[in-house]
PDB file of N, CA and C in Angstrom:
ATOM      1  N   UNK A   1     184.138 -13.612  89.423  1.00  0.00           N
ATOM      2  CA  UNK A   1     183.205 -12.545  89.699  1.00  0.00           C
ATOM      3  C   UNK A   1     182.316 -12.270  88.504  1.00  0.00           C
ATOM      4  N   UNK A   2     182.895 -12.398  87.371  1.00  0.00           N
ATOM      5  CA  UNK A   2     182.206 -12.349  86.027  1.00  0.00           C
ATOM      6  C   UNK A   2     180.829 -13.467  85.521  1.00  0.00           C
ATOM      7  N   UNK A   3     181.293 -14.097  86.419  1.00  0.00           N
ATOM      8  CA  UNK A   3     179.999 -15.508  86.058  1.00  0.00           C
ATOM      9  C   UNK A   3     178.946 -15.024  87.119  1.00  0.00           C
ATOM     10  N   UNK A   4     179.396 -14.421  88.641  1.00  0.00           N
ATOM     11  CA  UNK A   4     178.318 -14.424  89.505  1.00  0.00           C
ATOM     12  C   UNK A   4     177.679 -13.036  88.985  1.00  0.00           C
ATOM     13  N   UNK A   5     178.150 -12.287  88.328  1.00  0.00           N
ATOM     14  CA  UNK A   5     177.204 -10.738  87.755  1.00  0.00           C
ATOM     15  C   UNK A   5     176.221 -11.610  86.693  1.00  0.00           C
ATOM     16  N   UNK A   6     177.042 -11.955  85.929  1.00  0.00           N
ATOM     17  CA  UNK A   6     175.753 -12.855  84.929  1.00  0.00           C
ATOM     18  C   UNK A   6     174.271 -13.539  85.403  1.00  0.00           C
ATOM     19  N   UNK A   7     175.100 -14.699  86.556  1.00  0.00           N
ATOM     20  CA  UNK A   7     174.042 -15.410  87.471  1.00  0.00           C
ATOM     21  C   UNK A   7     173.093 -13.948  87.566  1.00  0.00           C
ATOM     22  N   UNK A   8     173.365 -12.861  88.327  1.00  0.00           N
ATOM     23  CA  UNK A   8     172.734 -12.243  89.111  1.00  0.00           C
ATOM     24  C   UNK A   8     171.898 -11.554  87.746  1.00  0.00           C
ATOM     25  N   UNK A   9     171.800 -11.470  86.856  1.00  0.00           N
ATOM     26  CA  UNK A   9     171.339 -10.472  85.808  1.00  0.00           C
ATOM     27  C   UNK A   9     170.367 -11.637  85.111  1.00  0.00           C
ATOM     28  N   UNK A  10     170.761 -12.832  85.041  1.00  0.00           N
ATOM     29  CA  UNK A  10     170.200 -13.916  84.341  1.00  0.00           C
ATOM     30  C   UNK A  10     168.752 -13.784  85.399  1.00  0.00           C
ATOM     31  N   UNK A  11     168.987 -14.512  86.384  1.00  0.00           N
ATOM     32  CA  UNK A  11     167.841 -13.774  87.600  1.00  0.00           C
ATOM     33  C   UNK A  11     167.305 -13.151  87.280  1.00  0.00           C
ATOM     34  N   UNK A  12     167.479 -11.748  87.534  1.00  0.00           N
ATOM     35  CA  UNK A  12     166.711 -10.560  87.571  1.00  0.00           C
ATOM     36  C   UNK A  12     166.173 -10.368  86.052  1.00  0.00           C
ATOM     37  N   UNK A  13     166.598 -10.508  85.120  1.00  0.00           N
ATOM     38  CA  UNK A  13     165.842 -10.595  83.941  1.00  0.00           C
ATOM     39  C   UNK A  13     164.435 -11.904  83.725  1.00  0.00           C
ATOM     40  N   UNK A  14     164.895 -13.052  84.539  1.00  0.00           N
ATOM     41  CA  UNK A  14     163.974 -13.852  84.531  1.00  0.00           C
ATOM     42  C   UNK A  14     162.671 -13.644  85.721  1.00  0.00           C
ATOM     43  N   UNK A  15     163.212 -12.786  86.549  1.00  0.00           N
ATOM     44  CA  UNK A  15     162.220 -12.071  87.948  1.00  0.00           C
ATOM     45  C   UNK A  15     161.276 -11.411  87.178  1.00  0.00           C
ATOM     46  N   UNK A  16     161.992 -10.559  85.975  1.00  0.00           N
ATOM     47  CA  UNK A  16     160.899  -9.509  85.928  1.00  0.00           C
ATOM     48  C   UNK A  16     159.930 -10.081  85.019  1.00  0.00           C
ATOM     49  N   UNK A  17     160.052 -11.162  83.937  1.00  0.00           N
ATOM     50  CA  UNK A  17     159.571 -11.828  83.180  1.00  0.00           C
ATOM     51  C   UNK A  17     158.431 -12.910  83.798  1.00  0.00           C
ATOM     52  N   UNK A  18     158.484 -13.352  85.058  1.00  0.00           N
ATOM     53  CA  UNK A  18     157.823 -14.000  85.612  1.00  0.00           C
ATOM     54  C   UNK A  18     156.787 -13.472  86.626  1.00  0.00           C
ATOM     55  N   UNK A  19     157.210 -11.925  87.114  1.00  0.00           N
ATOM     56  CA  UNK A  19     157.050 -11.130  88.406  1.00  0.00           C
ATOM     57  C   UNK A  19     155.203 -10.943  88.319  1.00  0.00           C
ATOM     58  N   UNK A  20     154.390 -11.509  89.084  1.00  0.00           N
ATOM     59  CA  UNK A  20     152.786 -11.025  88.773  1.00  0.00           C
ATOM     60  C   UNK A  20     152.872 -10.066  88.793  1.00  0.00           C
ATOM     61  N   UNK A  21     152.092  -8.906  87.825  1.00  0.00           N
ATOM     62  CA  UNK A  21     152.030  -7.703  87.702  1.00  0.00           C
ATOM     63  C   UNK A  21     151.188  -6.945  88.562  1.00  0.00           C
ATOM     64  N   UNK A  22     151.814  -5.909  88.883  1.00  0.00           N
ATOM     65  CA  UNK A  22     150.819  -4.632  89.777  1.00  0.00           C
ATOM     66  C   UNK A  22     149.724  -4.834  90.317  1.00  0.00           C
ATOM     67  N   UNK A  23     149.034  -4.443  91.177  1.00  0.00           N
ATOM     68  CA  UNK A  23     147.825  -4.262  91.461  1.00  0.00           C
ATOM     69  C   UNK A  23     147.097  -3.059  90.199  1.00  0.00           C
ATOM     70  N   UNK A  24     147.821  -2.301  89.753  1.00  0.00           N
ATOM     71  CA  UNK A  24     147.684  -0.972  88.981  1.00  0.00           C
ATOM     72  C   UNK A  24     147.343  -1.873  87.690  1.00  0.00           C
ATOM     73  N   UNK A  25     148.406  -2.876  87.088  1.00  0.00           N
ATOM     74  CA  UNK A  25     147.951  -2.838  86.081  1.00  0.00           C
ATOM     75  C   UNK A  25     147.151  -4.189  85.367  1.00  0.00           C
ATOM     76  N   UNK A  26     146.735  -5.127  87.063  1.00  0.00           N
ATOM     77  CA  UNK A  26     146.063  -5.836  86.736  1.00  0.00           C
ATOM     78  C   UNK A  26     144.468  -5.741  86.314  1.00  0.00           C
ATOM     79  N   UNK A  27     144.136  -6.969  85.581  1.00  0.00           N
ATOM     80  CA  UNK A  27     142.926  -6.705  84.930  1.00  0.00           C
ATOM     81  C   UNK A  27     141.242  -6.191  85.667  1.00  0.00           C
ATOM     82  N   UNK A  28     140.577  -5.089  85.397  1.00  0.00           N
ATOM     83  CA  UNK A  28     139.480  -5.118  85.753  1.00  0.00           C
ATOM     84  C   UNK A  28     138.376  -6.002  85.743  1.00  0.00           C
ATOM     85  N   UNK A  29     137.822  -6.631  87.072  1.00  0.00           N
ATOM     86  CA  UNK A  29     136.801  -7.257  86.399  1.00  0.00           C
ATOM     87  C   UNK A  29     135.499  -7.323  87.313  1.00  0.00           C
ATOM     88  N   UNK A  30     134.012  -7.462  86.789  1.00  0.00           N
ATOM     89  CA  UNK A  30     133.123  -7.033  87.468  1.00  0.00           C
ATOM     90  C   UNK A  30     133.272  -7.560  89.180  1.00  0.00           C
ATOM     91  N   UNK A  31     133.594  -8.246  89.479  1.00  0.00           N
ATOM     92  CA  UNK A  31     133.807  -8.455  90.776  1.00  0.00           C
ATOM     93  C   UNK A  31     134.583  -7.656  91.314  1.00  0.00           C
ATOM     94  N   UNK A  32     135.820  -7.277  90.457  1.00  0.00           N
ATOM     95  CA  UNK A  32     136.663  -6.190  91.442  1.00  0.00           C
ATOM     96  C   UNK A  32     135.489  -4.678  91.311  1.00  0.00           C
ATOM     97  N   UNK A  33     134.778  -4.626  90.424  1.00  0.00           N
ATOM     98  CA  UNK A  33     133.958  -3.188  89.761  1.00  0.00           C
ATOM     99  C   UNK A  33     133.061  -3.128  91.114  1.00  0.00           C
ATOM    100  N   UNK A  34     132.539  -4.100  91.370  1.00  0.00           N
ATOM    101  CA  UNK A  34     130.896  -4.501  92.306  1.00  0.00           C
ATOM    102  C   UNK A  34     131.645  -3.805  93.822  1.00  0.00           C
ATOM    103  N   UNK A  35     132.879  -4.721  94.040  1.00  0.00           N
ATOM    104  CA  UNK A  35     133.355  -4.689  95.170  1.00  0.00           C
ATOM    105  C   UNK A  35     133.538  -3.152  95.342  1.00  0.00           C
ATOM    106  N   UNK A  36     134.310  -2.160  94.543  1.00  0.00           N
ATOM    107  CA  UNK A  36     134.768  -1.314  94.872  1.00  0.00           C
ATOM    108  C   UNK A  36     133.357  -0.090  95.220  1.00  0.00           C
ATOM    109  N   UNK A  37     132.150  -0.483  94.298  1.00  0.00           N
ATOM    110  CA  UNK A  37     131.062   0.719  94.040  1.00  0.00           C
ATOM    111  C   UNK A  37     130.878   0.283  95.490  1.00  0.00           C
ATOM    112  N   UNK A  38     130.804  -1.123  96.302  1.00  0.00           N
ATOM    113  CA  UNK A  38     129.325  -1.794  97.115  1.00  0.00           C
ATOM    114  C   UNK A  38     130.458  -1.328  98.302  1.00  0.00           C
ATOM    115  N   UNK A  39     129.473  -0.499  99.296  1.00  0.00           N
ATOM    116  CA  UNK A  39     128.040  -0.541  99.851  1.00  0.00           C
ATOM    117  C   UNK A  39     127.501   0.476  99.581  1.00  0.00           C
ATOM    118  N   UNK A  40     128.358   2.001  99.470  1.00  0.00           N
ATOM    119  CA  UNK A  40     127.855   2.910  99.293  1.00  0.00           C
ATOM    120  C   UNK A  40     127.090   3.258  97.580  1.00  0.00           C
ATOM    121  N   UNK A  41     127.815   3.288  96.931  1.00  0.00           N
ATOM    122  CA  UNK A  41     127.422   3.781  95.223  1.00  0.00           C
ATOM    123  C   UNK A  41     126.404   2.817  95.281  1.00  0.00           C
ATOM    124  N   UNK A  42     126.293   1.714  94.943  1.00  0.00           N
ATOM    125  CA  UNK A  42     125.635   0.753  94.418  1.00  0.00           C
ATOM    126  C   UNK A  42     124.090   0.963  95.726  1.00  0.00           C
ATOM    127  N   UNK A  43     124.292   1.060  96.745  1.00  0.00           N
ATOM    128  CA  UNK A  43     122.861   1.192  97.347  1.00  0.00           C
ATOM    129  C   UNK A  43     122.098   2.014  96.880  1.00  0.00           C
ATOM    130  N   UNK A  44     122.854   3.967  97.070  1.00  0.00           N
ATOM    131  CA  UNK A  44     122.165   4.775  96.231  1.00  0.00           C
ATOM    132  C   UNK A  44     121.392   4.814  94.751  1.00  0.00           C
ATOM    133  N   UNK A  45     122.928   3.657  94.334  1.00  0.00           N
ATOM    134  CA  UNK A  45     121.994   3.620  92.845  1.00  0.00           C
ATOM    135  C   UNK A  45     120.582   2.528  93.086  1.00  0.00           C
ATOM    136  N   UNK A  46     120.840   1.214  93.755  1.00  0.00           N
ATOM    137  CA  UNK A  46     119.888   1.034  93.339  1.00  0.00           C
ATOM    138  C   UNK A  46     118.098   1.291  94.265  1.00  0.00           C
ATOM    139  N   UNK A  47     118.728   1.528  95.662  1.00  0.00           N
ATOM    140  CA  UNK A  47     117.518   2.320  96.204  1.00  0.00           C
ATOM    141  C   UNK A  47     117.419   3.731  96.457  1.00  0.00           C
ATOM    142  N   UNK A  48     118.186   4.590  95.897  1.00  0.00           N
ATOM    143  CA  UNK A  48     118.214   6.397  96.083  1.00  0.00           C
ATOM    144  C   UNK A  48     118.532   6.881  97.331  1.00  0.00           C
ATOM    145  N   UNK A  49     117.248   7.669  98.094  1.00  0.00           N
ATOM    146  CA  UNK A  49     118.040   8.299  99.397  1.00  0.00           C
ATOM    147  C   UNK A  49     118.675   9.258  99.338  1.00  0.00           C
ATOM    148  N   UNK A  50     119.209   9.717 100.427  1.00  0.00           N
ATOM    149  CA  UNK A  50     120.342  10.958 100.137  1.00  0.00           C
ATOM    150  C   UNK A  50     121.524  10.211 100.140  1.00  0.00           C
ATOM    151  N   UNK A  51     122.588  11.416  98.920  1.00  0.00           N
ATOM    152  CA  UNK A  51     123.740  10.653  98.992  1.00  0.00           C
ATOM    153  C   UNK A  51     124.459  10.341  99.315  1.00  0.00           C
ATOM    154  N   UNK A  52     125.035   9.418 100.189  1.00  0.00           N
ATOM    155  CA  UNK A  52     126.054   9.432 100.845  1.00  0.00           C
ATOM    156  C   UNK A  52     127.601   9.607 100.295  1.00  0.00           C
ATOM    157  N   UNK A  53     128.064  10.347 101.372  1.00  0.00           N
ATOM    158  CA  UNK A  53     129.314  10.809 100.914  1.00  0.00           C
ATOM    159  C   UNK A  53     130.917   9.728 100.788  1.00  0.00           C
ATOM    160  N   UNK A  54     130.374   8.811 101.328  1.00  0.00           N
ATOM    161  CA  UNK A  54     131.208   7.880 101.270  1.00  0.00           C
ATOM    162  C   UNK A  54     131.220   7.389  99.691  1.00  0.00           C
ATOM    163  N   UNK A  55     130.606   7.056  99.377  1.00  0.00           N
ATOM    164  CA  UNK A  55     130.446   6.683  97.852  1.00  0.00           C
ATOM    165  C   UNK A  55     131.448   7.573  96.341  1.00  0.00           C
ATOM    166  N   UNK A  56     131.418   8.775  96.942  1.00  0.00           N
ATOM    167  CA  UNK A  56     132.888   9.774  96.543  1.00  0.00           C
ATOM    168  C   UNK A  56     134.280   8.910  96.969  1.00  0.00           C
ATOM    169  N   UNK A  57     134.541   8.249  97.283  1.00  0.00           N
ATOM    170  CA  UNK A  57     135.682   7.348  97.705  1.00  0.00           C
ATOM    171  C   UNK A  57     135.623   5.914  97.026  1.00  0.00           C
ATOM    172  N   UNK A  58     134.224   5.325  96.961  1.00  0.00           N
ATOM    173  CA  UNK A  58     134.372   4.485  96.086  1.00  0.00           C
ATOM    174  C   UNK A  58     134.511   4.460  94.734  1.00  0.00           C
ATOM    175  N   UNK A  59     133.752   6.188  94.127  1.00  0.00           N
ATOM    176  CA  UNK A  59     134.654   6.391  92.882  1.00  0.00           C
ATOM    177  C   UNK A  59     135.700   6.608  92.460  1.00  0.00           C
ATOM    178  N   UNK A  60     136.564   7.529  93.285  1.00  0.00           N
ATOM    179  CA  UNK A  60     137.902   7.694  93.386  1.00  0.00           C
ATOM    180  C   UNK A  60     139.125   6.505  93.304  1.00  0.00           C
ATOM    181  N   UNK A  61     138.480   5.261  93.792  1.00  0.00           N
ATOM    182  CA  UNK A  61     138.912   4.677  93.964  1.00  0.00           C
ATOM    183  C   UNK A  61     138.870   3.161  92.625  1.00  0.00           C
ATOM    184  N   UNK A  62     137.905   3.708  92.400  1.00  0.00           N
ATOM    185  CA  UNK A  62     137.725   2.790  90.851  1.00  0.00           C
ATOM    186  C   UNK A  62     138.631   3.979  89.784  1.00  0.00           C
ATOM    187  N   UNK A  63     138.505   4.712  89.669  1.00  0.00           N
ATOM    188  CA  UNK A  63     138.984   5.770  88.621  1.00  0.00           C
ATOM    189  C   UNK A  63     140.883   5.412  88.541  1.00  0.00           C
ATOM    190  N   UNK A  64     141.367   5.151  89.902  1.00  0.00           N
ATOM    191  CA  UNK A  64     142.521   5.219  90.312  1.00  0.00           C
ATOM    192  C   UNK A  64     142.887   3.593  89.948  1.00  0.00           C
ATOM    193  N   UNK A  65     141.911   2.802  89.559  1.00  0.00           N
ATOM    194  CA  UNK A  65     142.487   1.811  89.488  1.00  0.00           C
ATOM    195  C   UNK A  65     142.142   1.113  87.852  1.00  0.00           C
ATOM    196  N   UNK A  66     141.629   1.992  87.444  1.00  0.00           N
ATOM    197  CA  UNK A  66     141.368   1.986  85.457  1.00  0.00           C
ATOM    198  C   UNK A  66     142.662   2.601  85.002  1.00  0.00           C
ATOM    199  N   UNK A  67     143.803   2.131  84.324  1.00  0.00           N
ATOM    200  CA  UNK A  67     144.999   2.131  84.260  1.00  0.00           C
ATOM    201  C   UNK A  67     145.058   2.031  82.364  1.00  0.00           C
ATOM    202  N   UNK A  68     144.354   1.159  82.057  1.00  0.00           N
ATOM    203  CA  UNK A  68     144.454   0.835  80.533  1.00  0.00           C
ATOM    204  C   UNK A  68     143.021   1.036  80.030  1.00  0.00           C
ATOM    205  N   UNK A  69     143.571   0.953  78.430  1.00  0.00           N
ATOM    206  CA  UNK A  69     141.638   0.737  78.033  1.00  0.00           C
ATOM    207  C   UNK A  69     141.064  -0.328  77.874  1.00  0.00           C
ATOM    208  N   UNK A  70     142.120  -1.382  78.256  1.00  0.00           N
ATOM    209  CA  UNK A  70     140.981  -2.697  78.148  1.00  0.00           C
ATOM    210  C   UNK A  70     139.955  -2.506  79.694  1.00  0.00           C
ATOM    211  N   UNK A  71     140.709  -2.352  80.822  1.00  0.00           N
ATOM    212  CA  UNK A  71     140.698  -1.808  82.218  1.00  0.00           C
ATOM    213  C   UNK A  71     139.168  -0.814  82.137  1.00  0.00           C
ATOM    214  N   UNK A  72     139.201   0.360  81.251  1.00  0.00           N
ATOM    215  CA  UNK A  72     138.708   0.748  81.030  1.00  0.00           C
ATOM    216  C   UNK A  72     137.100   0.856  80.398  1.00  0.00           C
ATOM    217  N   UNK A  73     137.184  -0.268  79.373  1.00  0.00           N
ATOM    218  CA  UNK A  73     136.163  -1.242  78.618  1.00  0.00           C
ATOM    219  C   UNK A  73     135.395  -2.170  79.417  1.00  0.00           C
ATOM    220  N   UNK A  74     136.550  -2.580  80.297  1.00  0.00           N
ATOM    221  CA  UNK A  74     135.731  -3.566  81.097  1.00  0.00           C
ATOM    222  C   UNK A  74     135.165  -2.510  82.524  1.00  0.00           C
ATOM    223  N   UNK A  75     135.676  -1.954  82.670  1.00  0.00           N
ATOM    224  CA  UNK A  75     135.019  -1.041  84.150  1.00  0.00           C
ATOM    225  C   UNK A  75     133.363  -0.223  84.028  1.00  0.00           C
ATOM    226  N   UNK A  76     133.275   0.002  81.932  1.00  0.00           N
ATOM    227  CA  UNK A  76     132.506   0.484  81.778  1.00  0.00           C
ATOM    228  C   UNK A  76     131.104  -0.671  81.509  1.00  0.00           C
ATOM    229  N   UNK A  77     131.619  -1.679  80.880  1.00  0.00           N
ATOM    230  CA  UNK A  77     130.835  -2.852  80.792  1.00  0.00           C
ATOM    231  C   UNK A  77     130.371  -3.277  81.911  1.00  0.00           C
ATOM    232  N   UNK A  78     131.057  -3.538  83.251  1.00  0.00           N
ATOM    233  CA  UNK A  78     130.844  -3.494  84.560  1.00  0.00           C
ATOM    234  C   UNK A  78     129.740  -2.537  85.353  1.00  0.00           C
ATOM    235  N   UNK A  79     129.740  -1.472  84.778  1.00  0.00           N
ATOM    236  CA  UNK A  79     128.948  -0.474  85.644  1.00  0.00           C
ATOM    237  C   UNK A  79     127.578  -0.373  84.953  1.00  0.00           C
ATOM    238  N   UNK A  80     127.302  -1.165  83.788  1.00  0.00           N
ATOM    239  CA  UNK A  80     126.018  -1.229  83.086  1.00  0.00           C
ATOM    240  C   UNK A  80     125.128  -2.025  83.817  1.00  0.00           C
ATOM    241  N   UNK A  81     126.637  -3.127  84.542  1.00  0.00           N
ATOM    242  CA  UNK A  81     125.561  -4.400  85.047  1.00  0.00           C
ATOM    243  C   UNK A  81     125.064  -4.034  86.299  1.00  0.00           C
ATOM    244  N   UNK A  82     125.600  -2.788  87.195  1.00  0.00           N
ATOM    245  CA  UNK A  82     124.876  -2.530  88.378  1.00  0.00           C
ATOM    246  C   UNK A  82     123.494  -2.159  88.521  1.00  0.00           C
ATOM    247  N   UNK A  83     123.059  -1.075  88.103  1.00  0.00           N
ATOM    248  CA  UNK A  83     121.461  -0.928  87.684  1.00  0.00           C
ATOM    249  C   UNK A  83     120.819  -1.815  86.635  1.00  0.00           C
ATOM    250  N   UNK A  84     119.434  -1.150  87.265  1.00  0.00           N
ATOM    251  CA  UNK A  84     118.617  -2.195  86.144  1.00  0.00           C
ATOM    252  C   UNK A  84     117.405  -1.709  85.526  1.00  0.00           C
ATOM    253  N   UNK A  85     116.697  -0.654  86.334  1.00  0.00           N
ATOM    254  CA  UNK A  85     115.835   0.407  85.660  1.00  0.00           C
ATOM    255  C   UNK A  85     116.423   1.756  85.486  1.00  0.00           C
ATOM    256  N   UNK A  86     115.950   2.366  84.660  1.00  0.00           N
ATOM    257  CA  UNK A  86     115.768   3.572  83.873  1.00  0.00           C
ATOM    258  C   UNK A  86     116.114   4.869  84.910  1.00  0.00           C
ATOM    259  N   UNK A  87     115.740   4.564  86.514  1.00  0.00           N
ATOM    260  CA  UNK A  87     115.538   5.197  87.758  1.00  0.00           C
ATOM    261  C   UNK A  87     117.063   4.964  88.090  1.00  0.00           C
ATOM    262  N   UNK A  88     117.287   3.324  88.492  1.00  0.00           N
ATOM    263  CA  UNK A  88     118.565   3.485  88.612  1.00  0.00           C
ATOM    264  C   UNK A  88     119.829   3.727  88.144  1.00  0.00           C
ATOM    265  N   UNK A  89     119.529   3.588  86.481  1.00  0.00           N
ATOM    266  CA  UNK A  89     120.775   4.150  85.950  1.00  0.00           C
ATOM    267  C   UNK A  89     121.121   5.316  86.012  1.00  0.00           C
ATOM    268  N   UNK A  90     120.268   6.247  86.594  1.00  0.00           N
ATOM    269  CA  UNK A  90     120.005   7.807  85.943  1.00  0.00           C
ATOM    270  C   UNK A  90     120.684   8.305  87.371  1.00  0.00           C
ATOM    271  N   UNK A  91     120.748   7.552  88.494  1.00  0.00           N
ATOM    272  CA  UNK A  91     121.614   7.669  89.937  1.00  0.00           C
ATOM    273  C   UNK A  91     122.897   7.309  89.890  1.00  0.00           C
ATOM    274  N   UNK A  92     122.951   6.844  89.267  1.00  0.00           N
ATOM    275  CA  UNK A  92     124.183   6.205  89.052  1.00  0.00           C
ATOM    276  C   UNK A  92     125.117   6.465  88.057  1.00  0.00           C
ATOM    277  N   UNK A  93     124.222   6.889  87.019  1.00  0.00           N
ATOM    278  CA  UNK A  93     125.244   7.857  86.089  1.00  0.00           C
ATOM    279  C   UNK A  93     125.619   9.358  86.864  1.00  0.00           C
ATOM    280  N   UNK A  94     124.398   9.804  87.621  1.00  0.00           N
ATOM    281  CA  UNK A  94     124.791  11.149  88.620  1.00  0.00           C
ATOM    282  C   UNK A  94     125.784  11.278  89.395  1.00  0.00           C
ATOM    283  N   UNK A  95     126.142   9.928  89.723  1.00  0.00           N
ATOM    284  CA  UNK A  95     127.432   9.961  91.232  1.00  0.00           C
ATOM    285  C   UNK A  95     128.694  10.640  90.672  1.00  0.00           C
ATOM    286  N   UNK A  96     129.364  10.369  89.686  1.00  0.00           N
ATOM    287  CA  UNK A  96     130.920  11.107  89.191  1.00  0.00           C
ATOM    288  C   UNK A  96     130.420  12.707  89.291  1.00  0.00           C
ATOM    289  N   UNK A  97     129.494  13.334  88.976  1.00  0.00           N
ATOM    290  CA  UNK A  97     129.321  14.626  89.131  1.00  0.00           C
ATOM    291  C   UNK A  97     129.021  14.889  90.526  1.00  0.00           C
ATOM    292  N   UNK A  98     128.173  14.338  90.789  1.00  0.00           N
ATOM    293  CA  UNK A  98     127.992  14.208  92.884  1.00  0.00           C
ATOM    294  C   UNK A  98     129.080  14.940  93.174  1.00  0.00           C
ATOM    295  N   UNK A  99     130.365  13.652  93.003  1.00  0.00           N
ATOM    296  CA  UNK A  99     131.632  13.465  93.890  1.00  0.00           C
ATOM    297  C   UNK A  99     132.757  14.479  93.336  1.00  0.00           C
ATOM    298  N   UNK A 100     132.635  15.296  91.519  1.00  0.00           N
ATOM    299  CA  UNK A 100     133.308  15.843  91.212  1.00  0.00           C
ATOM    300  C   UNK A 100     134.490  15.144  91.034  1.00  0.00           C
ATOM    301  N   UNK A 101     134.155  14.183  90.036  1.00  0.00           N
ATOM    302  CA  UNK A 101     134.802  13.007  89.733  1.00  0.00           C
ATOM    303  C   UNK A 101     134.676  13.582  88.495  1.00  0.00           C
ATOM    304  N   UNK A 102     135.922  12.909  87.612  1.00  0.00           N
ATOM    305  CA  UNK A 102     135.545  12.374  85.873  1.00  0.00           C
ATOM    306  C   UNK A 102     135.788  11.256  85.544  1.00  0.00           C
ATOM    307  N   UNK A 103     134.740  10.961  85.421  1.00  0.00           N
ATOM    308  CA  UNK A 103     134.516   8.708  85.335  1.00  0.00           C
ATOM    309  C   UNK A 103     134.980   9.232  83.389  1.00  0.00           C
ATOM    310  N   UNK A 104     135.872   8.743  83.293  1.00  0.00           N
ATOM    311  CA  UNK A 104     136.217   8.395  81.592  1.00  0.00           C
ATOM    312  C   UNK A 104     135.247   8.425  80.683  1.00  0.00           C
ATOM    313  N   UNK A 105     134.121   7.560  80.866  1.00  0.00           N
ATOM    314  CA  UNK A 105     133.055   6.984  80.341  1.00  0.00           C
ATOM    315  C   UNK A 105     131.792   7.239  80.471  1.00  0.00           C
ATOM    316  N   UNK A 106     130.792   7.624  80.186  1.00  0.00           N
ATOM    317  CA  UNK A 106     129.424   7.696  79.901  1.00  0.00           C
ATOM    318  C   UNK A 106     128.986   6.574  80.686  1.00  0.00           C
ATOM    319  N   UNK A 107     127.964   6.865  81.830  1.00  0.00           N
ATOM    320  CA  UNK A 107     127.317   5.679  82.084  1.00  0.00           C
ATOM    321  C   UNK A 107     125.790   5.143  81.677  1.00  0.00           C
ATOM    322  N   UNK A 108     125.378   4.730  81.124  1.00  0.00           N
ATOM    323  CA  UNK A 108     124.101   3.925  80.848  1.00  0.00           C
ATOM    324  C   UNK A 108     123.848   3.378  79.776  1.00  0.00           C
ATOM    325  N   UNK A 109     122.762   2.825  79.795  1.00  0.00           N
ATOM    326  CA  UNK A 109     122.237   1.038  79.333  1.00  0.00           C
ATOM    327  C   UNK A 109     122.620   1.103  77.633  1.00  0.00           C
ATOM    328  N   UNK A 110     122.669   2.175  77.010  1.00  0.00           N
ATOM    329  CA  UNK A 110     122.640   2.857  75.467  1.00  0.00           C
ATOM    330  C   UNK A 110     124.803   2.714  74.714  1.00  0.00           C
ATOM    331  N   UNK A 111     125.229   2.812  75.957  1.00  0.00           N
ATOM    332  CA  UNK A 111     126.864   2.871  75.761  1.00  0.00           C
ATOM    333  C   UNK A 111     127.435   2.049  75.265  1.00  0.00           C
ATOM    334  N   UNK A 112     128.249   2.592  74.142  1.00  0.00           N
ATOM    335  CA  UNK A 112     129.125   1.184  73.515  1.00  0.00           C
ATOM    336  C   UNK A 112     130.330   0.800  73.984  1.00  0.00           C
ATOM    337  N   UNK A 113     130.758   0.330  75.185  1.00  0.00           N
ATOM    338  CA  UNK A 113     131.559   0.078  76.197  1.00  0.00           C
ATOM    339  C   UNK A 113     133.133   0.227  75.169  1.00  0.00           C
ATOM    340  N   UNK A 114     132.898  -0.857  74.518  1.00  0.00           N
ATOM    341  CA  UNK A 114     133.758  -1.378  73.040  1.00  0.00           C
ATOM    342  C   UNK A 114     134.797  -0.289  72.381  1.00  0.00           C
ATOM    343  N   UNK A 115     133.647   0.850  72.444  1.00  0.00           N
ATOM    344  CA  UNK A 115     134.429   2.483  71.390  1.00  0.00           C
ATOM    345  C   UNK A 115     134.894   3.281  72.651  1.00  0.00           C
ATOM    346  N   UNK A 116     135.169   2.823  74.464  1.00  0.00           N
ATOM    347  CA  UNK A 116     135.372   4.202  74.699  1.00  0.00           C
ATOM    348  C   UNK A 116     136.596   4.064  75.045  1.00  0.00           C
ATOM    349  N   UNK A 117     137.663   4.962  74.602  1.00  0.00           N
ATOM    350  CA  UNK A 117     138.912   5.267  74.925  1.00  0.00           C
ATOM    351  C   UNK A 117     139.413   5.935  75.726  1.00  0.00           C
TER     352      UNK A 117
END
């Protein structure tokens, strides 16, 4: 019985060592960033309109899934690349207050992605 507890611990120590990690604490990256803003955030930002309220869910839902600060670094580096004029960043930095969100990070073109913690 003493060898099969071992077996069973030898296992499970090698499960967790091998186990792909979380959805939570896997890495951010602009494709997962794009996916989560698009259709709603990302239209407003880049053609305006009124706001749709759905887009409060796509922030919520990025916020909930920035876990670390690399996560973090990269989510903010990510959200630089969605707009592209001066018009659209300035919509798009607006949405976390819209939705009564707190996006971690400062959004626009001026941000040092690098320093935010």
């Amino acid at each position: 019985m003493l060898i099969s507890k071992k077996v069973l611990l030898s296992f499970l120590l090698i499960f967790m060592v091998v186990a792909p990690a979380s959805a939570k604490t896997r890495a951010i990256t602009c494709d997962i960033v794009h996916k989560i803003m698009h259709p709603y955030c990302h239209g407003y930002a880049l053609l305006g309109g009124s706001f749709p309220s759905e887009c409060c869910n796509e922030v919520k839902s990025l916020i909930s899934n920035i876990t670390t600060i690399a996560n973090l670094q990269s989510a903010c580096s990510c959200m630089k690349l969605l707009a592209y004029t001066k018009k659209q960043v300035k919509r798009l930095a607006s949405i976390p207050g819209k939705c009564g969100a707190n996006l971690p990070f400062k959004i626009g073109k001026d941000v040092d992605c690098s320093k935010v913690k």
